[in-house]
Protein backbone atom coordinates (compact mmCIF):
# COMPACT_ATOMS: atom_id res chain seq x y z
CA UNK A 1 -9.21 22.80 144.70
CA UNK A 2 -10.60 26.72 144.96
CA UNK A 3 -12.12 27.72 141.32
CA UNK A 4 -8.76 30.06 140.74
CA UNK A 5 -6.19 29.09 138.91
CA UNK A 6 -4.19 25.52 139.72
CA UNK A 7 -1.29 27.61 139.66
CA UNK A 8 -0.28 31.22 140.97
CA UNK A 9 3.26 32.55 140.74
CA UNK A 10 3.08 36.83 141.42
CA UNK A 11 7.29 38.16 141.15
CA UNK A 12 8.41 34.80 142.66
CA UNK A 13 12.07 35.97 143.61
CA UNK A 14 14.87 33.63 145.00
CA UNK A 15 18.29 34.32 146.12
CA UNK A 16 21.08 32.38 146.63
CA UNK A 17 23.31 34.89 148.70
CA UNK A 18 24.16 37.92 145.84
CA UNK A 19 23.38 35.45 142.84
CA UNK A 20 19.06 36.09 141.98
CA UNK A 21 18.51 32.61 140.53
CA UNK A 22 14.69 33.38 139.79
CA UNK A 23 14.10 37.46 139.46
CA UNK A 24 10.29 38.19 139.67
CA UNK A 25 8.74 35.29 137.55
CA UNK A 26 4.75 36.00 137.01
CA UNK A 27 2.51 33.17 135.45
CA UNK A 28 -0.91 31.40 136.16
CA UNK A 29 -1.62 28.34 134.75
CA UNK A 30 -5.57 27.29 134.47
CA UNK A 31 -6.98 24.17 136.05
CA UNK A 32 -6.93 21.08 133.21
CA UNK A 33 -3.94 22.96 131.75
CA UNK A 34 -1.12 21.58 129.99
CA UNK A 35 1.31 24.04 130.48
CA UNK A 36 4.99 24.24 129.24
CA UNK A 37 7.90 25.24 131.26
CA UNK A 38 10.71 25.75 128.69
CA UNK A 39 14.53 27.29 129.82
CA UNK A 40 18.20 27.00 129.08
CA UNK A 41 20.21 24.73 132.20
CA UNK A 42 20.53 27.47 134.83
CA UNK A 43 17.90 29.98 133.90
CA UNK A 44 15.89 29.31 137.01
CA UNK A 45 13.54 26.73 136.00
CA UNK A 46 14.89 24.14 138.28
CA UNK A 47 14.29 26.61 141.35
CA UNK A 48 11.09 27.76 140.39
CA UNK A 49 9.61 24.69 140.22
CA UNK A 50 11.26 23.51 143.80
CA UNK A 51 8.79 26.61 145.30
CA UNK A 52 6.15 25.53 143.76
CA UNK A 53 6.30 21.95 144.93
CA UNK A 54 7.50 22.96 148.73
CA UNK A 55 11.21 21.92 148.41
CA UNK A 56 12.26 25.72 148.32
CA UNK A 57 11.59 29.12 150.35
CA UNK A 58 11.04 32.07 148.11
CA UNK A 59 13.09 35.24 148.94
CA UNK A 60 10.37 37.22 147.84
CA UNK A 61 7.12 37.02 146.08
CA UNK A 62 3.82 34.77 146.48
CA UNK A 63 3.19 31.30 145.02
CA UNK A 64 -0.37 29.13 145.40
CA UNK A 65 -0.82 25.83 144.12
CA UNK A 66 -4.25 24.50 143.93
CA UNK A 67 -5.40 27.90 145.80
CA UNK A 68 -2.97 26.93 148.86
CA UNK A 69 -0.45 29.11 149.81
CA UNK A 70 2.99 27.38 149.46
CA UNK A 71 4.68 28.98 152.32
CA UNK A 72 1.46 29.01 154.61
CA UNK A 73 0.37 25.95 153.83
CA UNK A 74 2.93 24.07 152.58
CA UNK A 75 1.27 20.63 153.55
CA UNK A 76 -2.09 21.28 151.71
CA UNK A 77 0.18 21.90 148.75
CA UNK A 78 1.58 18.41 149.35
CA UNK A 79 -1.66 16.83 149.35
CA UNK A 80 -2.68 18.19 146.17
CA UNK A 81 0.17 18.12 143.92
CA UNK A 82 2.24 15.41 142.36
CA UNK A 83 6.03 15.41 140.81
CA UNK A 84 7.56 13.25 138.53
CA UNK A 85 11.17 13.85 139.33
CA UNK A 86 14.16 13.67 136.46
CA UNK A 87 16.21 11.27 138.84
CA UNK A 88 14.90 7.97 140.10
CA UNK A 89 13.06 8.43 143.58
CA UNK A 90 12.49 4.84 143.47
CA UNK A 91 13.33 2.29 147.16
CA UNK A 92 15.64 0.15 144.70
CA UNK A 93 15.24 -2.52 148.05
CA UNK A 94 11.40 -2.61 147.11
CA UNK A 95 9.80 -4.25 144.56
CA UNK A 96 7.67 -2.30 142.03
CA UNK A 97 4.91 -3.72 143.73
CA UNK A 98 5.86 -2.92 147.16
CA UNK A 99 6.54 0.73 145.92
CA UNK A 100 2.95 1.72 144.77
CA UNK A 101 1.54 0.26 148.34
CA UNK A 102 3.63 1.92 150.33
CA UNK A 103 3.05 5.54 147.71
CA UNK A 104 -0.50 4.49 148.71
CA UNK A 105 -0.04 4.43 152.49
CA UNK A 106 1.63 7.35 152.94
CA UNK A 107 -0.25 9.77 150.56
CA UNK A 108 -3.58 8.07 152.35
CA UNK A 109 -5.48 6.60 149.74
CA UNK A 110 -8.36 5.51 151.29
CA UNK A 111 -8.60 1.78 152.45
CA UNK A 112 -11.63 0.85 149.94
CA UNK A 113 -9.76 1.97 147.04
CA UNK A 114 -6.54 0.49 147.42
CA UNK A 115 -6.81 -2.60 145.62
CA UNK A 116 -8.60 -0.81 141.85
CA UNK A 117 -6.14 2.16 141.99
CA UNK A 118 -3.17 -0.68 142.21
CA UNK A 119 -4.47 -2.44 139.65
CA UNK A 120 -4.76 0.32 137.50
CA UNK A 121 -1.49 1.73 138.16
CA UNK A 122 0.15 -2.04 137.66
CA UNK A 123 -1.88 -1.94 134.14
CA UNK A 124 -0.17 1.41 133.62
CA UNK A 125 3.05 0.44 134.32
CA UNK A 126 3.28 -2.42 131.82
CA UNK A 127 5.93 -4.51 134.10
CA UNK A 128 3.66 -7.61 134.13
CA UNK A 129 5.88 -10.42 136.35
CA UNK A 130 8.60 -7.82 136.67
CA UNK A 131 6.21 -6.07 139.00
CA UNK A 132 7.37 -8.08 141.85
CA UNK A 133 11.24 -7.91 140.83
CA UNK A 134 13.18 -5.44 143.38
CA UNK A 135 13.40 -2.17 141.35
CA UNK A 136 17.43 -2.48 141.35
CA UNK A 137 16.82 -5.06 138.87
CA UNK A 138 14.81 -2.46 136.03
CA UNK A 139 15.96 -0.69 133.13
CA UNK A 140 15.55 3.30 133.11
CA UNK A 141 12.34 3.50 131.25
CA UNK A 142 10.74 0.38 133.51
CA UNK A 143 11.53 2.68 136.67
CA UNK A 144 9.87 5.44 134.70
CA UNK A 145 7.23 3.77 133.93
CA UNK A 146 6.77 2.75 137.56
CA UNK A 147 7.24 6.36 138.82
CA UNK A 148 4.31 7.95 136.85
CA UNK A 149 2.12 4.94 137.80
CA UNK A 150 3.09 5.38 141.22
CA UNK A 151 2.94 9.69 141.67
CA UNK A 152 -0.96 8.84 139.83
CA UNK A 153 -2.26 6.86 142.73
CA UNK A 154 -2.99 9.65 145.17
CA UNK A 155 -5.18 11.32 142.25
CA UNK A 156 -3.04 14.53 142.39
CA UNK A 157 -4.80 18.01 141.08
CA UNK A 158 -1.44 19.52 139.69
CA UNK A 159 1.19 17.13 138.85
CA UNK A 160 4.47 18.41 137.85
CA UNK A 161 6.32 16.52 134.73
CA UNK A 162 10.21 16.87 134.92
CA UNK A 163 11.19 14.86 131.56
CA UNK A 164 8.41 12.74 132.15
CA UNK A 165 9.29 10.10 129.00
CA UNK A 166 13.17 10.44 129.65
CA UNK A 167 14.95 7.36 128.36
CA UNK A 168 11.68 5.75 126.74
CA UNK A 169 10.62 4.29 123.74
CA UNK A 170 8.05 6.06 121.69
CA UNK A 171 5.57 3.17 121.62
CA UNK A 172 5.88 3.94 125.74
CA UNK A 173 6.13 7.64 125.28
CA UNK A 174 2.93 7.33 123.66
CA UNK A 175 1.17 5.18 125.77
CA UNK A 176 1.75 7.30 129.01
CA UNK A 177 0.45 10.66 127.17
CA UNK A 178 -2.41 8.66 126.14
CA UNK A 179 -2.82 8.28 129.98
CA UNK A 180 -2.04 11.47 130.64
CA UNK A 181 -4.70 13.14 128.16
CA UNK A 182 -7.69 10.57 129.37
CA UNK A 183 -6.97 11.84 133.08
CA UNK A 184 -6.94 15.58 132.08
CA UNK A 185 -10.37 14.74 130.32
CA UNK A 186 -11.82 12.48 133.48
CA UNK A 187 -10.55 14.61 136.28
CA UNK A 188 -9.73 17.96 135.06
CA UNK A 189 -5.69 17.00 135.73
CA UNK A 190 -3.39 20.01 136.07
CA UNK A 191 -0.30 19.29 134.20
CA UNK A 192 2.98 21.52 134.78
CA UNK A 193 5.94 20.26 131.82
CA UNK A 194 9.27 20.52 131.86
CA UNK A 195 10.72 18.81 128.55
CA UNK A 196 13.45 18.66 125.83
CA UNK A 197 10.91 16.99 123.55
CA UNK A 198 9.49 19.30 121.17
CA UNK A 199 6.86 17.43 120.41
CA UNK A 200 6.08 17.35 123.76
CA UNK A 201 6.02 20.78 124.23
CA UNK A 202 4.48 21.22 121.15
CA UNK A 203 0.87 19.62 122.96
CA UNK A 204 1.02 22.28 125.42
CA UNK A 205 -1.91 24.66 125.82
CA UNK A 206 0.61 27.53 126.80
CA UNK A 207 4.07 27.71 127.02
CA UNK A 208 6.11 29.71 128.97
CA UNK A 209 10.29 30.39 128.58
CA UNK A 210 12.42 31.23 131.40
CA UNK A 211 15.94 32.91 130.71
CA UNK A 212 18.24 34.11 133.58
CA UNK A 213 15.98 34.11 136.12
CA UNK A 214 12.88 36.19 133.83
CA UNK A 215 9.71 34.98 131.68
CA UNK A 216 10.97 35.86 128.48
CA UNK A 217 7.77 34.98 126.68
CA UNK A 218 4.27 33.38 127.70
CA UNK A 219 1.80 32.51 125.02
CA UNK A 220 0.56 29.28 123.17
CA UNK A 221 3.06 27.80 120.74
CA UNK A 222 1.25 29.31 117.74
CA UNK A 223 1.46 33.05 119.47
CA UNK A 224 5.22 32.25 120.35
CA UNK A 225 5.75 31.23 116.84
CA UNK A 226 4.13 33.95 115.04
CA UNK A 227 6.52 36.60 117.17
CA UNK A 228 9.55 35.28 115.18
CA UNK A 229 10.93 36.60 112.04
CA UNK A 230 11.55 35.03 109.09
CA UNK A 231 15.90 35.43 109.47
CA UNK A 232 14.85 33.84 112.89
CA UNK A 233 13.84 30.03 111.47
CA UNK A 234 16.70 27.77 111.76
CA UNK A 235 15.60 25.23 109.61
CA UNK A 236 15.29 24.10 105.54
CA UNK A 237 13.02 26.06 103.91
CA UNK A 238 11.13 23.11 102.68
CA UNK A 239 9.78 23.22 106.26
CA UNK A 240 7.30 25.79 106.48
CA UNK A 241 6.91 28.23 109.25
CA UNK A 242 9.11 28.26 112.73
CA UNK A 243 8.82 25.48 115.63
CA UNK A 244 9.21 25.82 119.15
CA UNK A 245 12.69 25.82 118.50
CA UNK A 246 13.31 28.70 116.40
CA UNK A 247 11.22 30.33 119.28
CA UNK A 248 13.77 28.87 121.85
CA UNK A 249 16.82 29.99 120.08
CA UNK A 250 15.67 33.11 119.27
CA UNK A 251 14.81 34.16 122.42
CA UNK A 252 17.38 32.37 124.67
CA UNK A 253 20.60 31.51 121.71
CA UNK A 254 20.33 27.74 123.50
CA UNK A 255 18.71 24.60 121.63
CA UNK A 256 16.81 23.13 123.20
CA UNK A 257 18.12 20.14 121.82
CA UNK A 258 21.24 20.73 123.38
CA UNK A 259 20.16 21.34 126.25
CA UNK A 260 18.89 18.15 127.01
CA UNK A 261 21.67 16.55 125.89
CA UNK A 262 23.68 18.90 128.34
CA UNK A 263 21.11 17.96 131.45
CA UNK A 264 22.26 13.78 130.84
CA UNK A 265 25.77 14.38 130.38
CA UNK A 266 25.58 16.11 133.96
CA UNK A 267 23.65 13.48 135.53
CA UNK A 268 25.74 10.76 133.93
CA UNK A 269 28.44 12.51 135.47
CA UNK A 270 27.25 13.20 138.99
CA UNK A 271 26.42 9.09 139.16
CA UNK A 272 29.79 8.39 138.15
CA UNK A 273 31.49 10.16 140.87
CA UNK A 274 28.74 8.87 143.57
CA UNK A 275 30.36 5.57 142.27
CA UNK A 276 33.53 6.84 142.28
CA UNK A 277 33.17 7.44 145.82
C-alpha cells in the first residue's frame, strides 16, 4: 500500500439518470483507521461504498483505495481490500470448511500458508464440528461468523464492515472486535464501518455522516459531540453530555436506531418475496 491515505474520496458524484444519489462526497481515511460511515437509508452511503469497493462507476469525481485508482485500476483495488457484506455471500452448497479454501484459492493465498491461515480463521469462527456442516444448515450469526473469518484470509489492507456483528450475541460481538483491534495493531488493518450500533461507532477514530447524498459532518465522536447544543440531547438528563445519537438526529432528524431497524424490515421483506416467488 503507497504511504497516502488507505482511502481517497475527492467530490465522488453518482447519478442515477436525474436523481444525484451521492453529490460531491470528500473524505480520507488514514491507514490503521477505524473510521465510521454513519447515514439515514437512502442518503448515499450504500452507493458510496459500492465505488469504493469496484461494484459502481462514479459519474464524476476520483476515488483511491490503498493508493489505487478505483476506476484505473479496479483489480489492484480488489486485491487489497476486503468487504463484509450485510447479506449472506455464503455457497449455502459448501461447507464452512469448503468456503474458506476455496476464499483462499481464488484471492491466491500463497500455497505455504494455506493450512495456518485456515486454522486461524476456523479458530475465529468458533463453529468447531459445525465447520464441516453445509452452510444451509447455520444460524445467521454462525454464517457471520464464517464470513469475517473467511474475507480475513487474504490479509486485506482496507476491509469494509457493513453491519459487521448483525444478528450476534454480544459475547460474539465482542470476540470478533477483539479480533478486529489485535489485527489493526499487528498489521496496521484499515477498517471502513458501516453500523447501527452505537457503541460500535462509538470506537471509531473518526466518524463521518452522510445525508442526501453530502458529508454533513466529519470529525471524531468527541468533536461531533461537542458541536451540539444543549436543546439538541435527546436523552434523561441524568445522562451527561450528548452521544452519537443526539449528533445523528440533530444533523439528519433519523435515529439511528431506527434506522437499523428500518434496513431488517426491508431485507426481511425482500427474502420473503424471493420465497414468494
Amino acid at each position: 500500500m503507497s504511504d497516502g491515505p488507505a482511502i481517497e474520496c475527492e467530490s465522488l458524484v453518482v447519478r442515477y439518470g436525474d436523481l444525484v444519489a451521492v453529490d460531491g462526497a470528500s473524505f480520507a481515511v488514514a491507514p490503521g483507521e477505524l473510521f465510521g460511515f454513519l447515514g439515514p437509508n437512502g442518503a448515499g452511503k450504500t452507493t458510496t461504498i459500492a465505488v469504493m469497493c469496484t461494484l459502481k462507476q462514479a459519474s464524476d469525481g476520483t476515488v483511491r483505495v490503498a493508493g489505487h485508482d478505483v476506476h484505473a485500476r479496479p483489480e489492484d483495488v480488489r486485491r487489497c481490500i476486503g468487504v463484509l457484506f450485510q447479506d449472506p455471500t455464503l455457497d449455502d452448497r459448501l461447507t464452512g470448511r469448503e468456503n474458506l479454501e476455496l476464499h483462499a484459492i481464488v484471492y491466491g493465498v500463497p500455497r505455504g500458508d494455506r493450512a495456518s491461515r485456515l486454522a486461524e480463521a476456523i479458530e475465529l469462527t468458533g463453529l468447531g464440528a459445525a465447520i464441516d456442516r453445509q452452510t444451509r444448515t447455520y444460524s445467521g450469526g454462525m454464517k457471520r461468523r464464517l464470513e469475517l473469518a473467511r474475507v480475513l484470509l487474504h490479509r486485506p489492507a482496507v476491509l469494509f464492515l457493513d453491519e459487521p456483528t448483525a444478528g450476534l450475541d454480544p459475547q460474539t460481538r465482542r470476540q470478533i472486535w477483539a479480533r478486529l483491534g489485535e489485527l489493526r495493531r499487528e498489521e496496521g488493518l484499515t477498517l471502513f464501518l458501516t453500523t447501527h450500533y452505537l457503541e460500535e461507532a462509538e470506537q471509531a477514530d473518526r466518524v463521518a455522516v452522510i445525508d442526501h447524498g453530502r458529508i454533513v459532518a466529519a470529525g471524531t465522536p468527541a468533536e461531533l459531540k461537542a458541536t451540539i447544543p444543549a436543546e439538541a440531547v435527546t436523552r434523561a438528563p441524568v445522562e451527561p453530555g450528548p452521544t452519537l445519537e443526539d449528533v445523528f438526529v440533530h444533523l439528519t432528524g433519523h435515529h439511528i436506531r431506527d434506522e437499523g431497524a428500518d434496513a431488517k424490515d426491508m431485507t426481511r421483506q425482500a427474502a420473503a418475496k424471493r420465497g414468494r416467488g
